[in-house]
C-alpha atoms as a PDB file:
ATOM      1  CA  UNK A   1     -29.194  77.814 -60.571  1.00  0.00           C
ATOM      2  CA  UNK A   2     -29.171  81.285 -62.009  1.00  0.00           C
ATOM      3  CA  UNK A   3     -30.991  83.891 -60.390  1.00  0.00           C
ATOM      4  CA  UNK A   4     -32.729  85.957 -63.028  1.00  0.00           C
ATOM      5  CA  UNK A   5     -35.144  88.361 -63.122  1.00  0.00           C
ATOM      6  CA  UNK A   6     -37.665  90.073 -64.688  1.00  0.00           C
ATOM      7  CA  UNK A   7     -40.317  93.380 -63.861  1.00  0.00           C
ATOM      8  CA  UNK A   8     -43.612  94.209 -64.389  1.00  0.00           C
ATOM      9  CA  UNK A   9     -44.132  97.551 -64.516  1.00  0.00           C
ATOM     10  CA  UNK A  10     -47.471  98.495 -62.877  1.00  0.00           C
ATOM     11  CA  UNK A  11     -47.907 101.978 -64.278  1.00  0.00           C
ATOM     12  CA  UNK A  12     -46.307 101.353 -67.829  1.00  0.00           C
ATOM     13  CA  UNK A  13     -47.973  97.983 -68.278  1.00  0.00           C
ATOM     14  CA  UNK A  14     -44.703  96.831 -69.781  1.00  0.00           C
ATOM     15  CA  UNK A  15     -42.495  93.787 -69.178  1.00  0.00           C
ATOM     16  CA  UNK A  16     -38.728  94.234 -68.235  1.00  0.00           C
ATOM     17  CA  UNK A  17     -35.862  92.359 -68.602  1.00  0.00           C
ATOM     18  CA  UNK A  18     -33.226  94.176 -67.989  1.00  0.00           C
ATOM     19  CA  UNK A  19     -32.222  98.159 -66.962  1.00  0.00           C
ATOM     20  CA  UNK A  20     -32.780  97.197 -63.381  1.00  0.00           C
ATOM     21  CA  UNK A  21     -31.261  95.995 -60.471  1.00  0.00           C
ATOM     22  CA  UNK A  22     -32.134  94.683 -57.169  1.00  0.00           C
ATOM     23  CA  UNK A  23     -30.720  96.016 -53.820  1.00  0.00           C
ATOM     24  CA  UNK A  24     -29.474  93.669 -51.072  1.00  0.00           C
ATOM     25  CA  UNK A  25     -33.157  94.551 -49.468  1.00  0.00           C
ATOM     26  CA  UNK A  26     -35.070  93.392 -51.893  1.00  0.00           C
ATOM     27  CA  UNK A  27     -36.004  96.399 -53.530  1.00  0.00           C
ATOM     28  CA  UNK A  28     -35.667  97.578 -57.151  1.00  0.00           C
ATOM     29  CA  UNK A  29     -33.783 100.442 -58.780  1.00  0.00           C
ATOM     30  CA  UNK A  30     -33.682 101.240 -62.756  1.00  0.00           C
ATOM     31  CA  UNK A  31     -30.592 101.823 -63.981  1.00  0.00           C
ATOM     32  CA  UNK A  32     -31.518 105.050 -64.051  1.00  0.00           C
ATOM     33  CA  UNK A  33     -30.826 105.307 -60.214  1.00  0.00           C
ATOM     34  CA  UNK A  34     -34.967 106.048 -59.985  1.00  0.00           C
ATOM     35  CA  UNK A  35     -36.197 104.068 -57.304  1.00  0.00           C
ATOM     36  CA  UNK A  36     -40.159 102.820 -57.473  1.00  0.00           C
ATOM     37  CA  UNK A  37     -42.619 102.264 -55.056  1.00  0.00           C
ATOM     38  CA  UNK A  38     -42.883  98.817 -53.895  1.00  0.00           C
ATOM     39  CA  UNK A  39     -46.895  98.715 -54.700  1.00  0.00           C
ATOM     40  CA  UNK A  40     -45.466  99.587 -58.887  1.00  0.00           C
ATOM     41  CA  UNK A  41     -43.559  96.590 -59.777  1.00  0.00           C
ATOM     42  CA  UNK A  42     -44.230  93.153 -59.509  1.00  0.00           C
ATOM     43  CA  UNK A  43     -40.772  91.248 -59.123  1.00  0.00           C
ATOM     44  CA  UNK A  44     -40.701  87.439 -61.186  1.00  0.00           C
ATOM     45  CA  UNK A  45     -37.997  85.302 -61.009  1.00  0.00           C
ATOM     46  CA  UNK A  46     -36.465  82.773 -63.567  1.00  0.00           C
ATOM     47  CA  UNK A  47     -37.419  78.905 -62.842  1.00  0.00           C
ATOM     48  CA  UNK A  48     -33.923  77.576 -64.360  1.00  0.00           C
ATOM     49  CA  UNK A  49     -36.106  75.617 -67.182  1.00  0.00           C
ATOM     50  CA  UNK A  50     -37.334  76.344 -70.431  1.00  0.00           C
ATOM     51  CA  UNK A  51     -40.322  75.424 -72.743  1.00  0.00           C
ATOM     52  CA  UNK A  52     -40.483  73.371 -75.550  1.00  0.00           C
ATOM     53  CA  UNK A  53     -39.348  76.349 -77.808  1.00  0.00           C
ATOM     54  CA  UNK A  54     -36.468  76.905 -75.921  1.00  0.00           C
ATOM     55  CA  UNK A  55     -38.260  80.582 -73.841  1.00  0.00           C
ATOM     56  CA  UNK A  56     -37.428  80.552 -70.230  1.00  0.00           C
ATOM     57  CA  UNK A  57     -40.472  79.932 -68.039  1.00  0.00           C
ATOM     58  CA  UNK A  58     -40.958  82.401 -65.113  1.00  0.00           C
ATOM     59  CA  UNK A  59     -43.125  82.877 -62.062  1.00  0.00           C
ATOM     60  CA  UNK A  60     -46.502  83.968 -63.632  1.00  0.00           C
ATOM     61  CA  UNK A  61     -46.001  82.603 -67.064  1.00  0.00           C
ATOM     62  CA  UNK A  62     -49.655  80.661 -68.390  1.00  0.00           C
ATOM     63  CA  UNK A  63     -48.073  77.798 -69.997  1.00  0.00           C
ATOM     64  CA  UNK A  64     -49.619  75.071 -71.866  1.00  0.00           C
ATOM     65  CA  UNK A  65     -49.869  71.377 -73.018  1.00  0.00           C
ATOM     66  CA  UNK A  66     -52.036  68.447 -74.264  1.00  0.00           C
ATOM     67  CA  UNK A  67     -53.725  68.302 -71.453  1.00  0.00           C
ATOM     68  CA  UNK A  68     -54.731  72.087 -70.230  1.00  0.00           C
ATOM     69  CA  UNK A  69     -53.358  75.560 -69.794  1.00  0.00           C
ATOM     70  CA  UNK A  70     -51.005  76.080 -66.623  1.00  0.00           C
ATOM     71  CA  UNK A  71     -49.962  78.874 -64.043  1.00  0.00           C
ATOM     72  CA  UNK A  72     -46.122  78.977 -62.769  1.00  0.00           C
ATOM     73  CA  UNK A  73     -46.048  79.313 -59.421  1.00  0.00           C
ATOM     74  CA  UNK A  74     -43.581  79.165 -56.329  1.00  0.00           C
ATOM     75  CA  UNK A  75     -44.900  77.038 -53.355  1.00  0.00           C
ATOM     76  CA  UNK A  76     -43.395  76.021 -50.498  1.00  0.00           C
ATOM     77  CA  UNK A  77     -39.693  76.833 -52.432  1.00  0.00           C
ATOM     78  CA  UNK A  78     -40.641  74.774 -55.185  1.00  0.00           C
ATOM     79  CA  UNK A  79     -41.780  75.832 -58.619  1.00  0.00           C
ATOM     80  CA  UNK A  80     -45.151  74.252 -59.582  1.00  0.00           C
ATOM     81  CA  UNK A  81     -47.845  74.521 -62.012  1.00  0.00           C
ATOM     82  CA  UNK A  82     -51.458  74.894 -61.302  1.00  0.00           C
ATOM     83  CA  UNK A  83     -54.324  73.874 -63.529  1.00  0.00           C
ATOM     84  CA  UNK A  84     -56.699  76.496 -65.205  1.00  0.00           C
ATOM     85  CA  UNK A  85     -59.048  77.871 -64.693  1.00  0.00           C
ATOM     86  CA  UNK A  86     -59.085  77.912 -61.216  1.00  0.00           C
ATOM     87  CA  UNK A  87     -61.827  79.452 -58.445  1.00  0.00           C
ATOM     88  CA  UNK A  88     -59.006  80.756 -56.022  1.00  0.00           C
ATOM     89  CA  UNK A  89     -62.349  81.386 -53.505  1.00  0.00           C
ATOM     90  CA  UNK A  90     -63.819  77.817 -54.004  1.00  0.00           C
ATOM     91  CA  UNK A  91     -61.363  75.188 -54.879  1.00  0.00           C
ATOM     92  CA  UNK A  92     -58.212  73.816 -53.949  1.00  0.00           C
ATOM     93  CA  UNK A  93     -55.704  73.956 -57.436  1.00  0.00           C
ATOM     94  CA  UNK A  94     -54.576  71.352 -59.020  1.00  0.00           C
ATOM     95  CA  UNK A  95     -50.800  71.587 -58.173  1.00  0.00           C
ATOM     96  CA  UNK A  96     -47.885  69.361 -60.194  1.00  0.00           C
ATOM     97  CA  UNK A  97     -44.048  69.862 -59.965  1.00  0.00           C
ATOM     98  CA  UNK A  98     -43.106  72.150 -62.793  1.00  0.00           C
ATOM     99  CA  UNK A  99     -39.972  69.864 -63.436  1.00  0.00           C
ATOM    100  CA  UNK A 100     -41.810  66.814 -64.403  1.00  0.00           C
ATOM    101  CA  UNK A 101     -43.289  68.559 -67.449  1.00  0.00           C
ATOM    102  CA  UNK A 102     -40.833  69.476 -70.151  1.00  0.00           C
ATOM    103  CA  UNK A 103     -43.662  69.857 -73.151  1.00  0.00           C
ATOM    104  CA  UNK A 104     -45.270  72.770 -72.169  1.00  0.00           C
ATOM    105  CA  UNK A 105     -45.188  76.002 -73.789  1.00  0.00           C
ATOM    106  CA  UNK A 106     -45.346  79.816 -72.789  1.00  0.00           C
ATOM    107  CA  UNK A 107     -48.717  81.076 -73.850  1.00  0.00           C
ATOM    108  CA  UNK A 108     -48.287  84.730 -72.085  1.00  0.00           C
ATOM    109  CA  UNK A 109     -48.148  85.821 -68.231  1.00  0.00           C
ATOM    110  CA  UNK A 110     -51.008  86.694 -66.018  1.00  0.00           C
ATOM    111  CA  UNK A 111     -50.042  90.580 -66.020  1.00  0.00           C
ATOM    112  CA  UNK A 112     -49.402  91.369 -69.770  1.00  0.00           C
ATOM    113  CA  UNK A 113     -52.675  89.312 -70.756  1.00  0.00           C
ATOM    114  CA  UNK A 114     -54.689  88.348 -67.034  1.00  0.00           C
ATOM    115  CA  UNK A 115     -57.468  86.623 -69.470  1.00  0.00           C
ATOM    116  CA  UNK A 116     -54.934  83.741 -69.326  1.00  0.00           C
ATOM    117  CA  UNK A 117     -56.375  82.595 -66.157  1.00  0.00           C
ATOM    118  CA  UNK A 118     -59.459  82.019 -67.349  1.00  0.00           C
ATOM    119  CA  UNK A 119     -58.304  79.633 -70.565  1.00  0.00           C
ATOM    120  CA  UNK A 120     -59.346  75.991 -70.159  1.00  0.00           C
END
């Protein structure tokens, strides 16, 4: 599988997809050899699938189908998708394998537009 990335920019409140790179550590640099703060970015990796529209799905896109609106997640080094809304302090999610659901579409990601995770 690919391993591609994207960035949140924390301070900006932009999304990037490219003028970056990541260091054997872990960390990120922009291509302009700046070097953020860890606590700045938020890091999101590519899934290897795509939606029905042909966008590639990454951790924290809200995606949706028929039956609900979804999170992308990672757990346990598998991408999943969990049911929303969910009460992260209440209930257990609703968790399904991400590549058993090939209908679903990219709605928006939970830092551009956080309402996302309250859509039903």
């Amino acid at each position: 599988m690919e391993h591609k990335y994207r960035v949140w920019d924390i301070p900006e409140q932009k999304m990037y997809y490219e003028g970056f790179y990541i260091c054997p550590d872990g960390s990120l640099v922009w291509r302009n050899d700046a070097k953020p703060e860890p606590d700045t970015y938020i890091l999101m990796q590519y899934t290897g699938l795509k939606d029905k529209n042909g966008k590639e799905i990454y951790k924290g896109d809200v995606v949706k189908d028929i039956d609900g609106v979804w999170l992308v997640e990672q757990r346990n080094y598998k991408w999943v998708v969990i049911m929303l809304p969910w009460d992260r302090e209440t209930e257990p999610p609703d968790i399904y394998d991400l590549c058993d659901m090939g209908y679903l579409e990219i709605i928006g990601d939970i830092h551009s537009k956080p309402e996302l995770l309250e859509q039903k």
